[in-house]
N, C-alpha and C. Protein backbone atom coordinates (compact mmCIF):
# COMPACT_ATOMS: atom_id res chain seq x y z
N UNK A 1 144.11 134.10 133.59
CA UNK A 1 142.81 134.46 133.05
C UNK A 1 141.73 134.22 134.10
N UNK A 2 140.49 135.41 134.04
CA UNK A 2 139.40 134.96 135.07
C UNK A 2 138.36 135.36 134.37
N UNK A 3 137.33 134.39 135.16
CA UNK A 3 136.06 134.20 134.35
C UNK A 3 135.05 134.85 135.58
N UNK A 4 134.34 136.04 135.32
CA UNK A 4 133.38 136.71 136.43
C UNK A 4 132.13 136.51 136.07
N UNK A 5 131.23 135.56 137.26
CA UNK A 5 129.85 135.61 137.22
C UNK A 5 129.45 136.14 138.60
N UNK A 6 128.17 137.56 138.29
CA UNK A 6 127.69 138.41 138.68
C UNK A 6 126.37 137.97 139.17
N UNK A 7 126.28 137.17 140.28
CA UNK A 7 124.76 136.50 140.13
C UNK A 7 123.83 137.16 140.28
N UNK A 8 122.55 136.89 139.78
CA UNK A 8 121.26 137.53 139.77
C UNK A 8 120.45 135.71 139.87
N UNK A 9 118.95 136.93 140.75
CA UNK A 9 117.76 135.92 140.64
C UNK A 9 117.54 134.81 139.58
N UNK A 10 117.56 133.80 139.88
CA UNK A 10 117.34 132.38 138.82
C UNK A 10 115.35 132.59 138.61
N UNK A 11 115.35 133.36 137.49
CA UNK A 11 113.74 133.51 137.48
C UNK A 11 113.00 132.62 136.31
N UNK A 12 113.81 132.26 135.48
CA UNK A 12 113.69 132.36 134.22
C UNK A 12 112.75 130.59 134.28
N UNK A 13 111.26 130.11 133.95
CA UNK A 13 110.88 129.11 133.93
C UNK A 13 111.48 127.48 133.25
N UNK A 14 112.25 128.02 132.25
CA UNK A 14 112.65 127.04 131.31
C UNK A 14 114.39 126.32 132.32
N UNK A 15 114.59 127.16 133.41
CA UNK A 15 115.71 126.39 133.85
C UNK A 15 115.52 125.04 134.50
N UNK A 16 113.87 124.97 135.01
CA UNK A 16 113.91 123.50 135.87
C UNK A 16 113.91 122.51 134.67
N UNK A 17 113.72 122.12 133.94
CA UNK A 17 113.60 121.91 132.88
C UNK A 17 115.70 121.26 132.21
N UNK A 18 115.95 122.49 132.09
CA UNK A 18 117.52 122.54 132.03
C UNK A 18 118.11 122.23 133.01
N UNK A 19 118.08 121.91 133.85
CA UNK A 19 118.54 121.72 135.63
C UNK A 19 118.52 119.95 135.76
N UNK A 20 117.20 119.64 135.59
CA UNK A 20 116.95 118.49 135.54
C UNK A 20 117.47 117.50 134.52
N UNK A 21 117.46 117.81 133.11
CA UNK A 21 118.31 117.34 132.11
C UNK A 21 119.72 117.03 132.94
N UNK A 22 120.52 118.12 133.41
CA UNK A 22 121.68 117.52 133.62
C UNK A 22 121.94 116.72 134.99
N UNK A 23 121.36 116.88 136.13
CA UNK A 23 121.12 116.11 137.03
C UNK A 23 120.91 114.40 136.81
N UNK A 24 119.86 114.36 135.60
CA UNK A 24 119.43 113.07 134.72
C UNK A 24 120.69 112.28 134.35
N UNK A 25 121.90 113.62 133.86
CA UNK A 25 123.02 112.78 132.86
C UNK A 25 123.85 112.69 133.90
N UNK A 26 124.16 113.51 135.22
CA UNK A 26 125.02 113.17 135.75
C UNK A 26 124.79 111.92 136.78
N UNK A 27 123.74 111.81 136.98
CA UNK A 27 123.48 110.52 137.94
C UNK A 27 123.34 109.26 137.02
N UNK A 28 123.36 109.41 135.30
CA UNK A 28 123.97 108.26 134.56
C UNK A 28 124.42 107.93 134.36
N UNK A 29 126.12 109.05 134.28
CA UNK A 29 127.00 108.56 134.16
C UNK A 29 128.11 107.70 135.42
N UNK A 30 127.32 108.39 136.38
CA UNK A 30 127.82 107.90 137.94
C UNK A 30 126.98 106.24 137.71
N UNK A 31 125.92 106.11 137.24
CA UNK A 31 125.28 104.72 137.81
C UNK A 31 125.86 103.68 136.50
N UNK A 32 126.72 104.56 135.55
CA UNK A 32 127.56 103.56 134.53
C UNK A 32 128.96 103.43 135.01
N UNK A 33 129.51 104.09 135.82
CA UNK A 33 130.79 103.91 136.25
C UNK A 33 130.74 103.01 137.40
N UNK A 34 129.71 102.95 138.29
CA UNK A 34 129.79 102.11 139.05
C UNK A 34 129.06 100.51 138.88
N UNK A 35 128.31 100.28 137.72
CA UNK A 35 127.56 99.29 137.23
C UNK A 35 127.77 99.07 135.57
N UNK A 36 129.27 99.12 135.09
CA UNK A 36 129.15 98.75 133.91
C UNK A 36 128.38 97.93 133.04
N UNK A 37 128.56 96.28 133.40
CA UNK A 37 127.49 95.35 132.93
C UNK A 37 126.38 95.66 132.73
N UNK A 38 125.45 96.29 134.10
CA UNK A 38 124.15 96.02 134.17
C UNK A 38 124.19 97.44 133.05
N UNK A 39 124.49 98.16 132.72
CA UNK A 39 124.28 99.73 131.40
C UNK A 39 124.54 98.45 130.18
N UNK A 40 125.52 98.25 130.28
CA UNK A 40 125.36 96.89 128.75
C UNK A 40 124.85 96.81 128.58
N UNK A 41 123.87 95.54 129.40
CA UNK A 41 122.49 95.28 128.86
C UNK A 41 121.45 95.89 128.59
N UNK A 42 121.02 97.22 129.46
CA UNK A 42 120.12 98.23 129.37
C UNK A 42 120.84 98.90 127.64
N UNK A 43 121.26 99.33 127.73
CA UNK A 43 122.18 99.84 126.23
C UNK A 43 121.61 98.92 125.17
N UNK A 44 121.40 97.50 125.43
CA UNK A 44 121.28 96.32 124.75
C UNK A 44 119.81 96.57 124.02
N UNK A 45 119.04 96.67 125.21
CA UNK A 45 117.33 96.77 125.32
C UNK A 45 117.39 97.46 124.22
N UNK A 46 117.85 98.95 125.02
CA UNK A 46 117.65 100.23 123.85
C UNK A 46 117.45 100.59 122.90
N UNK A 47 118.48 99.62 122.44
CA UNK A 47 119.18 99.70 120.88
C UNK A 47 117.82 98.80 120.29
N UNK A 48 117.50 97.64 120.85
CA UNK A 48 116.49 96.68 120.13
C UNK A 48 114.96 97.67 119.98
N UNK A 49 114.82 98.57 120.78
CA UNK A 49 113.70 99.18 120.97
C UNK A 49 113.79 100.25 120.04
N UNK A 50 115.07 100.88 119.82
CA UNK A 50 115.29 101.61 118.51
C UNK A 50 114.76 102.78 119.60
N UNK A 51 115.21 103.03 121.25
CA UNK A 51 115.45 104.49 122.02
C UNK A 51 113.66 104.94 121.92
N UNK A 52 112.89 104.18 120.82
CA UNK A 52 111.28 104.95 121.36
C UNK A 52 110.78 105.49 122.57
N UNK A 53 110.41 106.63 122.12
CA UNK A 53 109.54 107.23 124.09
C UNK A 53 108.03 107.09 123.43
N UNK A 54 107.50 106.45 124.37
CA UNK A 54 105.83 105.86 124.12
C UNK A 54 105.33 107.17 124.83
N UNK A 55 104.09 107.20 123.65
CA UNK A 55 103.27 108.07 123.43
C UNK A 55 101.92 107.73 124.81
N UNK A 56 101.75 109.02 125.45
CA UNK A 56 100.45 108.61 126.30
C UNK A 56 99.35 107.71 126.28
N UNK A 57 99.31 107.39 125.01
CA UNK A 57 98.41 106.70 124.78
C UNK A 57 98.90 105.09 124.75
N UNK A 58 99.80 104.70 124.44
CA UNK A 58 100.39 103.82 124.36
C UNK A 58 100.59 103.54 125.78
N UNK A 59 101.75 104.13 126.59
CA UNK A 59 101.71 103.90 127.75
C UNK A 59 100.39 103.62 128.43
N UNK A 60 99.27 104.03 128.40
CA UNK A 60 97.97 103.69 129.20
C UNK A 60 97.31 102.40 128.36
N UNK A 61 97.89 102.31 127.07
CA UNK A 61 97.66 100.54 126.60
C UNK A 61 98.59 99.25 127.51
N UNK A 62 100.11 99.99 127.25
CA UNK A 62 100.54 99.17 127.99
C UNK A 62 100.50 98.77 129.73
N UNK A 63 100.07 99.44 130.25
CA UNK A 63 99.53 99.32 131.60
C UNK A 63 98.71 98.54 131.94
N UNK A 64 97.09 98.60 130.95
CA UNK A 64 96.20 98.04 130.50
C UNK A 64 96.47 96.31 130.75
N UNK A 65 97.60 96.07 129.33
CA UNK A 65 97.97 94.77 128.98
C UNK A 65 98.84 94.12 130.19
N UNK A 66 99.68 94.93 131.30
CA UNK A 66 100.33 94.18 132.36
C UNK A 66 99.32 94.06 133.61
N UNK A 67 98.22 95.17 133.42
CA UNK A 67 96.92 94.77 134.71
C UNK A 67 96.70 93.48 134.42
N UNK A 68 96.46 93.39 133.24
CA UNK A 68 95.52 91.87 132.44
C UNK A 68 96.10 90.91 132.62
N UNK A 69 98.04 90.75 132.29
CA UNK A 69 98.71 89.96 132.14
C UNK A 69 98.93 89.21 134.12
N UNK A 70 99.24 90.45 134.58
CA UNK A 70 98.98 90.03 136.08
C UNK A 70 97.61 89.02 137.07
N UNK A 71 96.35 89.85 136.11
CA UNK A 71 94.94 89.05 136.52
C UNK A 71 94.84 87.73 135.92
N UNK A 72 95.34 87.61 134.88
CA UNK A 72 95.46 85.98 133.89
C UNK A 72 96.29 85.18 134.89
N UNK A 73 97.64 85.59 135.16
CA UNK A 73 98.64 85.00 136.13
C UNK A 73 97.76 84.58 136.98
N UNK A 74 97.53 85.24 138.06
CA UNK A 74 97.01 85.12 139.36
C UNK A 74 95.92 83.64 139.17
N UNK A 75 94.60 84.32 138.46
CA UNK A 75 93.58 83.18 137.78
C UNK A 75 94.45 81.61 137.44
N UNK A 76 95.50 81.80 136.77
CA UNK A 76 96.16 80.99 136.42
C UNK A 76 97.06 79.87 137.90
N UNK A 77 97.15 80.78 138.98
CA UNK A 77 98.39 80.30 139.73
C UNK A 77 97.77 79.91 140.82
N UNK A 78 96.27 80.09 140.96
CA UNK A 78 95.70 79.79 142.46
C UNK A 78 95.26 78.42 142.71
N UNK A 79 95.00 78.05 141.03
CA UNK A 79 94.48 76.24 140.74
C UNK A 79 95.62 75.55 141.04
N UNK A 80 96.70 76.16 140.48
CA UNK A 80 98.00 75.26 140.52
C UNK A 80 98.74 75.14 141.43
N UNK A 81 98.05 75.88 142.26
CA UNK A 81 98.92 75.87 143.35
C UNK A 81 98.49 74.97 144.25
N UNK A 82 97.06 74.94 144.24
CA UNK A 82 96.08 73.65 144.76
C UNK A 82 96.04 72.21 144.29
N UNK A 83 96.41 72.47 142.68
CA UNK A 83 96.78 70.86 142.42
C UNK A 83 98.40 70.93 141.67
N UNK A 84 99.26 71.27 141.98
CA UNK A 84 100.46 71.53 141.35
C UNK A 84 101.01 70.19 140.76
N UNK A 85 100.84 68.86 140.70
CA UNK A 85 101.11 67.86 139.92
C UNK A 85 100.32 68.00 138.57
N UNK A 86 98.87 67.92 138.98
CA UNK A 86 98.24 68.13 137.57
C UNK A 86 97.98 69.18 136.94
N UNK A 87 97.99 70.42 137.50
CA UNK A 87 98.23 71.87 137.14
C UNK A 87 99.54 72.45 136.69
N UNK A 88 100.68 71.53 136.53
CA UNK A 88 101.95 72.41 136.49
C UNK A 88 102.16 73.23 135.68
N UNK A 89 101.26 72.70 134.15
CA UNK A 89 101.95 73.54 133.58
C UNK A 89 100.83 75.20 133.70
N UNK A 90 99.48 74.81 133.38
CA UNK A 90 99.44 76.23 134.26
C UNK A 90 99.68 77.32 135.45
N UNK A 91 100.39 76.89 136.29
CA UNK A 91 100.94 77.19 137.49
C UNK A 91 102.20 77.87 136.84
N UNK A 92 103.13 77.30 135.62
CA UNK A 92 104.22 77.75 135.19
C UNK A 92 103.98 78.99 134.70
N UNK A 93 102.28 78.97 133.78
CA UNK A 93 102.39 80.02 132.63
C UNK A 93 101.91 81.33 133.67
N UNK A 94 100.94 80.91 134.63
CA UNK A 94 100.71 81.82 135.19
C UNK A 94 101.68 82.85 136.18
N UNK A 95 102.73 81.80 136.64
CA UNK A 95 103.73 82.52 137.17
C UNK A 95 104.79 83.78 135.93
N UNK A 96 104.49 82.89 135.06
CA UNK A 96 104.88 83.77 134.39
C UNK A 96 104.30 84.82 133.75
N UNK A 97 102.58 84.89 133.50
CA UNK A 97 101.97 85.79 133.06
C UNK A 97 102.06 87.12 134.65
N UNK A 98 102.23 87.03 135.36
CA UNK A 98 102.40 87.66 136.86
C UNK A 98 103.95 88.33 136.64
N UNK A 99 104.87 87.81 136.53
CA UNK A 99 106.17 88.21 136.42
C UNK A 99 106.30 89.47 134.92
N UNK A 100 106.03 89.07 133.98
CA UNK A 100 105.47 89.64 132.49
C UNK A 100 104.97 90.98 133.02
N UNK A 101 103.46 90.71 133.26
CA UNK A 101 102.62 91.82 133.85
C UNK A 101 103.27 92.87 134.62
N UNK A 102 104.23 92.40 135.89
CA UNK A 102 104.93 93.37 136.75
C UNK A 102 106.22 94.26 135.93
N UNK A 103 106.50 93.28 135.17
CA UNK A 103 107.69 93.77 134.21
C UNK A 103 107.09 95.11 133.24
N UNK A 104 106.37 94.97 132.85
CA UNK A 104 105.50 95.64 132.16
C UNK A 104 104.93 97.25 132.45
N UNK A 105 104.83 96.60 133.73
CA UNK A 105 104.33 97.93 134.59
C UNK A 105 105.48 98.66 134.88
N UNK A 106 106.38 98.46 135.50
CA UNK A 106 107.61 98.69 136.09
C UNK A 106 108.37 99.86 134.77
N UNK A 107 108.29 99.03 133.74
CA UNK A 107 109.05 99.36 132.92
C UNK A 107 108.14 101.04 132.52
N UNK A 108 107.06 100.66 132.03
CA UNK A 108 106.06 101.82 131.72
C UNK A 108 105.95 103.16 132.69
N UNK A 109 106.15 102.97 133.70
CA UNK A 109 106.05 103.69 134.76
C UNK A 109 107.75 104.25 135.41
N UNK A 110 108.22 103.50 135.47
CA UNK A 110 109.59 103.70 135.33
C UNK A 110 110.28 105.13 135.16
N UNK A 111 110.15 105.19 134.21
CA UNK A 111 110.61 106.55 133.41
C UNK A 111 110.07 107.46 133.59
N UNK A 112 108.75 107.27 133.99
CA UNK A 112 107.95 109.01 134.63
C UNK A 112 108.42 109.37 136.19
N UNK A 113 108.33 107.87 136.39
CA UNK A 113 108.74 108.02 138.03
C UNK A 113 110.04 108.63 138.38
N UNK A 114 111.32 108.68 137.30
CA UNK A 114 112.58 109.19 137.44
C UNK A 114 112.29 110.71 137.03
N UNK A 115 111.81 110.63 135.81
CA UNK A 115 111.59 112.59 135.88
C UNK A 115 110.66 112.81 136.78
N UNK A 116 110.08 112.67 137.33
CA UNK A 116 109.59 113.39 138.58
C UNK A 116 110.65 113.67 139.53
N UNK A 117 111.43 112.82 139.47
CA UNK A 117 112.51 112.27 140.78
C UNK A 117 113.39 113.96 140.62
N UNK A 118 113.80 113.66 139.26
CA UNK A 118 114.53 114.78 138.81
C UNK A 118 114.28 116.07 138.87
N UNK A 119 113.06 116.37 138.16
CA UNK A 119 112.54 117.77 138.62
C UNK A 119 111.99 118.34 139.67
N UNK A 120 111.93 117.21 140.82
CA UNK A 120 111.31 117.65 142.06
C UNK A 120 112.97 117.97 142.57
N UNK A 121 114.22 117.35 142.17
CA UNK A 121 115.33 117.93 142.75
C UNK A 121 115.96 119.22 142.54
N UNK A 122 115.38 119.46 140.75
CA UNK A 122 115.82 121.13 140.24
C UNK A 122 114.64 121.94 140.90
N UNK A 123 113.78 121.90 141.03
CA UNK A 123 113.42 122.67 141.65
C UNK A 123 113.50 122.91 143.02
N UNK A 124 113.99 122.16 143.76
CA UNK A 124 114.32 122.38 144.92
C UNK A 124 115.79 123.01 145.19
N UNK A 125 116.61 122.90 144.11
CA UNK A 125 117.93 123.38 143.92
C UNK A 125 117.87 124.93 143.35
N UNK A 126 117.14 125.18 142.65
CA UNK A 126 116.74 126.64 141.75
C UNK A 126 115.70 127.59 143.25
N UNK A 127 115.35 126.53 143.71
CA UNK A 127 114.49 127.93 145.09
C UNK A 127 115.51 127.77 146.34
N UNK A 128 116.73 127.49 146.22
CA UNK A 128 117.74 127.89 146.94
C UNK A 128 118.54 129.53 146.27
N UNK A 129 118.33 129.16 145.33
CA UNK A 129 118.85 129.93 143.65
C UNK A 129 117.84 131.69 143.61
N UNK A 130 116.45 131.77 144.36
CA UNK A 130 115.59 132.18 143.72
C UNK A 130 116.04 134.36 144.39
N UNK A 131 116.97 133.71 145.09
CA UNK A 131 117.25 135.16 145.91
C UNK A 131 118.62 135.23 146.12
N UNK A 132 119.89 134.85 145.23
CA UNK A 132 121.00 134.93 145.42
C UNK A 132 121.53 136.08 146.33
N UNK A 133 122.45 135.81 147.20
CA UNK A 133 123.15 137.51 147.49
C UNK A 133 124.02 137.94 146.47
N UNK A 134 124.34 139.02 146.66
CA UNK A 134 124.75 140.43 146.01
C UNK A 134 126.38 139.50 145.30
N UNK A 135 126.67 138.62 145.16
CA UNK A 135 128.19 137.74 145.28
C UNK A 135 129.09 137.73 143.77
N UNK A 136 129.87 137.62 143.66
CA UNK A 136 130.65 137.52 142.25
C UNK A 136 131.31 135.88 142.66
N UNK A 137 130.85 135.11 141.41
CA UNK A 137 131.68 133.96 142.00
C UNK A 137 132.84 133.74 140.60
N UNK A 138 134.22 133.89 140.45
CA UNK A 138 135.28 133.68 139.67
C UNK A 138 135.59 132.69 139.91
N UNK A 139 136.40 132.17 138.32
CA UNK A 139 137.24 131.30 137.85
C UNK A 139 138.67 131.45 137.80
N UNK A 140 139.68 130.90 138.61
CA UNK A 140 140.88 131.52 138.39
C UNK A 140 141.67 130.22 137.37
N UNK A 141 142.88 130.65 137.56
CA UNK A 141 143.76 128.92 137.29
C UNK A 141 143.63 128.45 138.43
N UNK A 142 142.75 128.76 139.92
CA UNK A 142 143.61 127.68 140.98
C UNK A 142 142.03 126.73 141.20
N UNK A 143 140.94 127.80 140.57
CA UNK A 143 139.47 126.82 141.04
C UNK A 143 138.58 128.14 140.84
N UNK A 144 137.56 127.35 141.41
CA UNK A 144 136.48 128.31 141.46
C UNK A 144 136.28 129.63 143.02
N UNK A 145 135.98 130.78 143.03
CA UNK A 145 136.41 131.05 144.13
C UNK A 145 134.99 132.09 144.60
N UNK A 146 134.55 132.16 145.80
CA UNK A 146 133.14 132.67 146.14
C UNK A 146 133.88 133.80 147.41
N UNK A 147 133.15 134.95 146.54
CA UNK A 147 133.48 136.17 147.19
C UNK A 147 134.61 136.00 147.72
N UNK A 148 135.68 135.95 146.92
CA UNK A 148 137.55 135.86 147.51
C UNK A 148 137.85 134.80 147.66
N UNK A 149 137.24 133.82 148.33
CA UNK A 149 138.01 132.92 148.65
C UNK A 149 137.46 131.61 147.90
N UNK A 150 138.77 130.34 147.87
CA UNK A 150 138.85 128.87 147.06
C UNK A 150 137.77 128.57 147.77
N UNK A 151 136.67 127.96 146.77
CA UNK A 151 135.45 127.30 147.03
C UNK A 151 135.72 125.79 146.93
N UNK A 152 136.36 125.69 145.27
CA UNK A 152 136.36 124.30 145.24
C UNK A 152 137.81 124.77 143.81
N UNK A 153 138.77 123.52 144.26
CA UNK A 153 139.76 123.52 143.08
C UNK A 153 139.13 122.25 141.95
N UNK A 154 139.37 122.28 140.77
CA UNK A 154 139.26 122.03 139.59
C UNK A 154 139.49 120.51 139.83
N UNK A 155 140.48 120.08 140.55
CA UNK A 155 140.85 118.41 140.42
C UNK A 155 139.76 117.91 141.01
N UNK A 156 138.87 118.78 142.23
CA UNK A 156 137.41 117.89 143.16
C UNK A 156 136.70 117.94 142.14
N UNK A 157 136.26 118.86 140.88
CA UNK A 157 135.15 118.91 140.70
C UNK A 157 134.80 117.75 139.38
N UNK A 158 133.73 116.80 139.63
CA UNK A 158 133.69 115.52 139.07
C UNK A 158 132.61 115.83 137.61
N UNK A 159 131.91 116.44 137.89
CA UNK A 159 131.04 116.64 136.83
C UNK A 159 130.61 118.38 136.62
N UNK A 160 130.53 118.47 135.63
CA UNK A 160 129.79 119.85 135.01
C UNK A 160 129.31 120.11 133.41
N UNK A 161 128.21 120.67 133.37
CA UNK A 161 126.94 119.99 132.62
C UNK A 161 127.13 121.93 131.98
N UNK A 162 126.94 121.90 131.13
CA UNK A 162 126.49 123.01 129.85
C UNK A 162 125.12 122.91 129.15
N UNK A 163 124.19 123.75 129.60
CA UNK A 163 122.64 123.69 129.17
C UNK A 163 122.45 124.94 128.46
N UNK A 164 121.59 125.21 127.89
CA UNK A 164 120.88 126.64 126.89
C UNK A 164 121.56 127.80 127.80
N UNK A 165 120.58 127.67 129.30
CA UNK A 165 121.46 129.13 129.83
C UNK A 165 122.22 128.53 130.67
N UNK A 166 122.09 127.81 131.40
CA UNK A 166 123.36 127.83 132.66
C UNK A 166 124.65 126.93 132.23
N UNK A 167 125.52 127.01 133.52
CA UNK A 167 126.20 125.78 133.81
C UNK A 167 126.08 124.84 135.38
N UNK A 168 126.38 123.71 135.74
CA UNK A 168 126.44 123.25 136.33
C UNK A 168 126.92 122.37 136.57
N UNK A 169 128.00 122.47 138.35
CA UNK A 169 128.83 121.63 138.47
C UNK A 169 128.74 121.00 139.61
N UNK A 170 129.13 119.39 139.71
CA UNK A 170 129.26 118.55 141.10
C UNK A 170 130.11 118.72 141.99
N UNK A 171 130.07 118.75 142.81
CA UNK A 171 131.80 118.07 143.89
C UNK A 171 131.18 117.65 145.40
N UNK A 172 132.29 116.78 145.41
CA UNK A 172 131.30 115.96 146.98
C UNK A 172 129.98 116.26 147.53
N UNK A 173 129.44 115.50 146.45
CA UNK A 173 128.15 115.71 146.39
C UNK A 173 127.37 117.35 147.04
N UNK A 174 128.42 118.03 146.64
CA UNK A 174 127.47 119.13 146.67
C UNK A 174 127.28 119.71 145.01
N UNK A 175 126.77 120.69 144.57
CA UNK A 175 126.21 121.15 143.37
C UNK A 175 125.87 122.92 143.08
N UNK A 176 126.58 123.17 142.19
CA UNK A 176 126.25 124.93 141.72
C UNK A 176 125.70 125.34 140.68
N UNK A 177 125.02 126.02 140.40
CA UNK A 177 124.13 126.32 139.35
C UNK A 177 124.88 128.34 138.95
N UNK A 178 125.56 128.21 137.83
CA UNK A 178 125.23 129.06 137.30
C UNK A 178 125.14 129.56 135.40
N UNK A 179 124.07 131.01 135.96
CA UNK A 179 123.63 131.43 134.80
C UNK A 179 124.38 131.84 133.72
N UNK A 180 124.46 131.89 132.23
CA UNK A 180 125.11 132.40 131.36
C UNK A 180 125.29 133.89 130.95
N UNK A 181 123.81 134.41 131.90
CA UNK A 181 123.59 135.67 131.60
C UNK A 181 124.36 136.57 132.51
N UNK A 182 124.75 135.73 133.47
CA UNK A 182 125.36 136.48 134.70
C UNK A 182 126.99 136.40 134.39
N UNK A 183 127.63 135.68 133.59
CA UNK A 183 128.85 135.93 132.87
C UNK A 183 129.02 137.06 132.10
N UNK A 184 130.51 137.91 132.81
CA UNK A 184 130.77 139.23 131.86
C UNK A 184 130.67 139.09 130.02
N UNK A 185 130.62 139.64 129.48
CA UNK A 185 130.85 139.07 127.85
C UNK A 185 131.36 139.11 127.14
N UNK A 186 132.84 140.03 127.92
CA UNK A 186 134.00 139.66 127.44
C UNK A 186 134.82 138.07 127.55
N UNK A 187 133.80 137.25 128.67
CA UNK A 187 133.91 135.77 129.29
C UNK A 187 133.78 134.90 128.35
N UNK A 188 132.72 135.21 127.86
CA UNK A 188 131.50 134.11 126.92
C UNK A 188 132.09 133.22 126.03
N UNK A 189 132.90 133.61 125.16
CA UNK A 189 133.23 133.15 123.99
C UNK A 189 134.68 131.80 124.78
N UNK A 190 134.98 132.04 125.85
CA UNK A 190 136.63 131.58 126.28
C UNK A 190 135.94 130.16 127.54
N UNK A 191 135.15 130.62 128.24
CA UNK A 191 134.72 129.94 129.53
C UNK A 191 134.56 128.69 129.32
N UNK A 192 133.59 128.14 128.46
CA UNK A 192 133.38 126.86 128.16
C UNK A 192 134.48 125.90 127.89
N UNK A 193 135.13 126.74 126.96
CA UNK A 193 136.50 126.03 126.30
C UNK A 193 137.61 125.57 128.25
N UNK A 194 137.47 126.46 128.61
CA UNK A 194 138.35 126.62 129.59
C UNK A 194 138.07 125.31 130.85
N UNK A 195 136.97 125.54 131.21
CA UNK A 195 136.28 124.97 132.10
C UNK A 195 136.63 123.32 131.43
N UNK A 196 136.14 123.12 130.46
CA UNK A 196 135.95 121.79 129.86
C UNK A 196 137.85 121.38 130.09
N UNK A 197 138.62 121.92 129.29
CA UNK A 197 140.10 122.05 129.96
C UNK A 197 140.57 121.81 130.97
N UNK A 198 140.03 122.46 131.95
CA UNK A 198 140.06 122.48 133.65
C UNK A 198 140.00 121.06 134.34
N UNK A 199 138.89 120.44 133.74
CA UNK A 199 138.26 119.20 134.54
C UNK A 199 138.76 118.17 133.59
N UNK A 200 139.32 117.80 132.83
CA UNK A 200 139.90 117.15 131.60
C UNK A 200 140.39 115.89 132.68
N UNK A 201 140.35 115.09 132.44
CA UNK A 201 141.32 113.98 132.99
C UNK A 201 140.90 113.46 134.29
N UNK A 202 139.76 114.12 135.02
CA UNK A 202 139.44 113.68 136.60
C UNK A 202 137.61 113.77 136.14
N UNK A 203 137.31 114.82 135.64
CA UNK A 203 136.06 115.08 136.02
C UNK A 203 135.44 114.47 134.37
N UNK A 204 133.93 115.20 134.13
CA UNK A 204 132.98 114.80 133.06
C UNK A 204 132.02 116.17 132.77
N UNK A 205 133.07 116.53 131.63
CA UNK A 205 132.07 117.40 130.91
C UNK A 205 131.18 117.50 129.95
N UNK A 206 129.65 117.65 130.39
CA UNK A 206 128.77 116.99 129.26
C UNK A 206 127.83 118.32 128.82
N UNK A 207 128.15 118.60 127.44
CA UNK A 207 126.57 119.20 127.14
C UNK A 207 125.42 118.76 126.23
N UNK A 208 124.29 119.37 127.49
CA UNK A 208 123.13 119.03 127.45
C UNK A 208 122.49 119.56 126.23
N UNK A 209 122.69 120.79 126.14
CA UNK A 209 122.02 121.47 125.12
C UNK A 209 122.65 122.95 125.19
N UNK A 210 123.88 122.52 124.38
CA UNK A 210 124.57 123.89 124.24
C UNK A 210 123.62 124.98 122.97
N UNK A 211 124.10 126.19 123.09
CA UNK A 211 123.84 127.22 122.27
C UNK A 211 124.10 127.07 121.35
């Protein structure tokens, strides 16, 4: 059985978007395979936080409260540091209102700072994308294969991600992006199933936001 994608121009706005989603999951599941514990505990947080994404407004409160928590510290740590016998215990709280504060920030900021991270990479991956050549890239039983010839066999490829329109797959650290629309449609209904099959047992097939 073969699976034919006919590439065309990646024009469509909503892919950086979709691009980045799976880039997000595949560099999570890589930073849980190699750091089990430390995902525990983050998993841990999560769960206590009940997964909330803070609202703009919130986030610019909490920023607010770790500027403050940091300026209290500081105020707090410069006496004690000058009389640290009779200051200790403010010297303690302040070290800790400083540590708090940074935590605070870190955390709040955090998460914007990674989607940026992310979508500054799909888009830099999609304007490689933005002028494909004329190419058919197939699926055989032996791998994936670009204009005739084995690109990559099925046992390298470690990750591949299923989004609204595309797919996308890893292998030594390189990465392919393709469209759903550019699959024949006699393909459509079989590919997914297949692919997910393919990589079974070595690789990680995740979807993002299937159809």
């Amino acid at each position: 059985m073969e699976f034919l994608f006919q590439l065309s121009p990646y024009c469509d706005p909503s892919l950086k978007e979709q691009v980045s989603s799976a880039l997000e999951k595949q560099t999570e599941l890589r930073a849980r395979a190699q750091y089990p514990k430390l995902w525990r505990i983050t998993d841990c947080c999560s769960a206590r936080k009940g997964n909330k994404t803070l609202s703009p407004k919130q986030r610019i409160r909490y920023r607010i409260y770790g500027v403050l928590l940091v300026v209290m510290g500081i105020v707090l740590v410069v006496p004690g540091l000058m009389e640290p016998k009779e200051l200790l215990l403010p010297l303690i709280a302040g070290i800790a209102g400083i540590l708090t504060g940074l935590f605070t920030l870190w955390v709040v900021g955090g998460k914007q700072r990674q989607d940026k991270q992310f979508d500054q990479a799909a888009e830099k991956l999609l304007k490689g994308f933005a002028a494909p050549p004329p190419a058919q890239v197939c699926f055989t039983e032996e791998g994936m294969e670009l204009a005739g010839k084995l690109a990559v066999s099925y046992p390298e490829i470690d990750f591949a991600a299923e989004t609204k329109d595309l797919y996308l797959l890893t292998w030594h650290e390189k990465v392919t992006i393709l469209q759903k629309k550019d699959l024949r449609a006699e393909n459509k209904a079989c590919f997914t199933s297949f692919l997910r099959e393919q990589i079974s047992g070595h690789g990680t097939f995740y979807s993002v936001s299937p159809e």
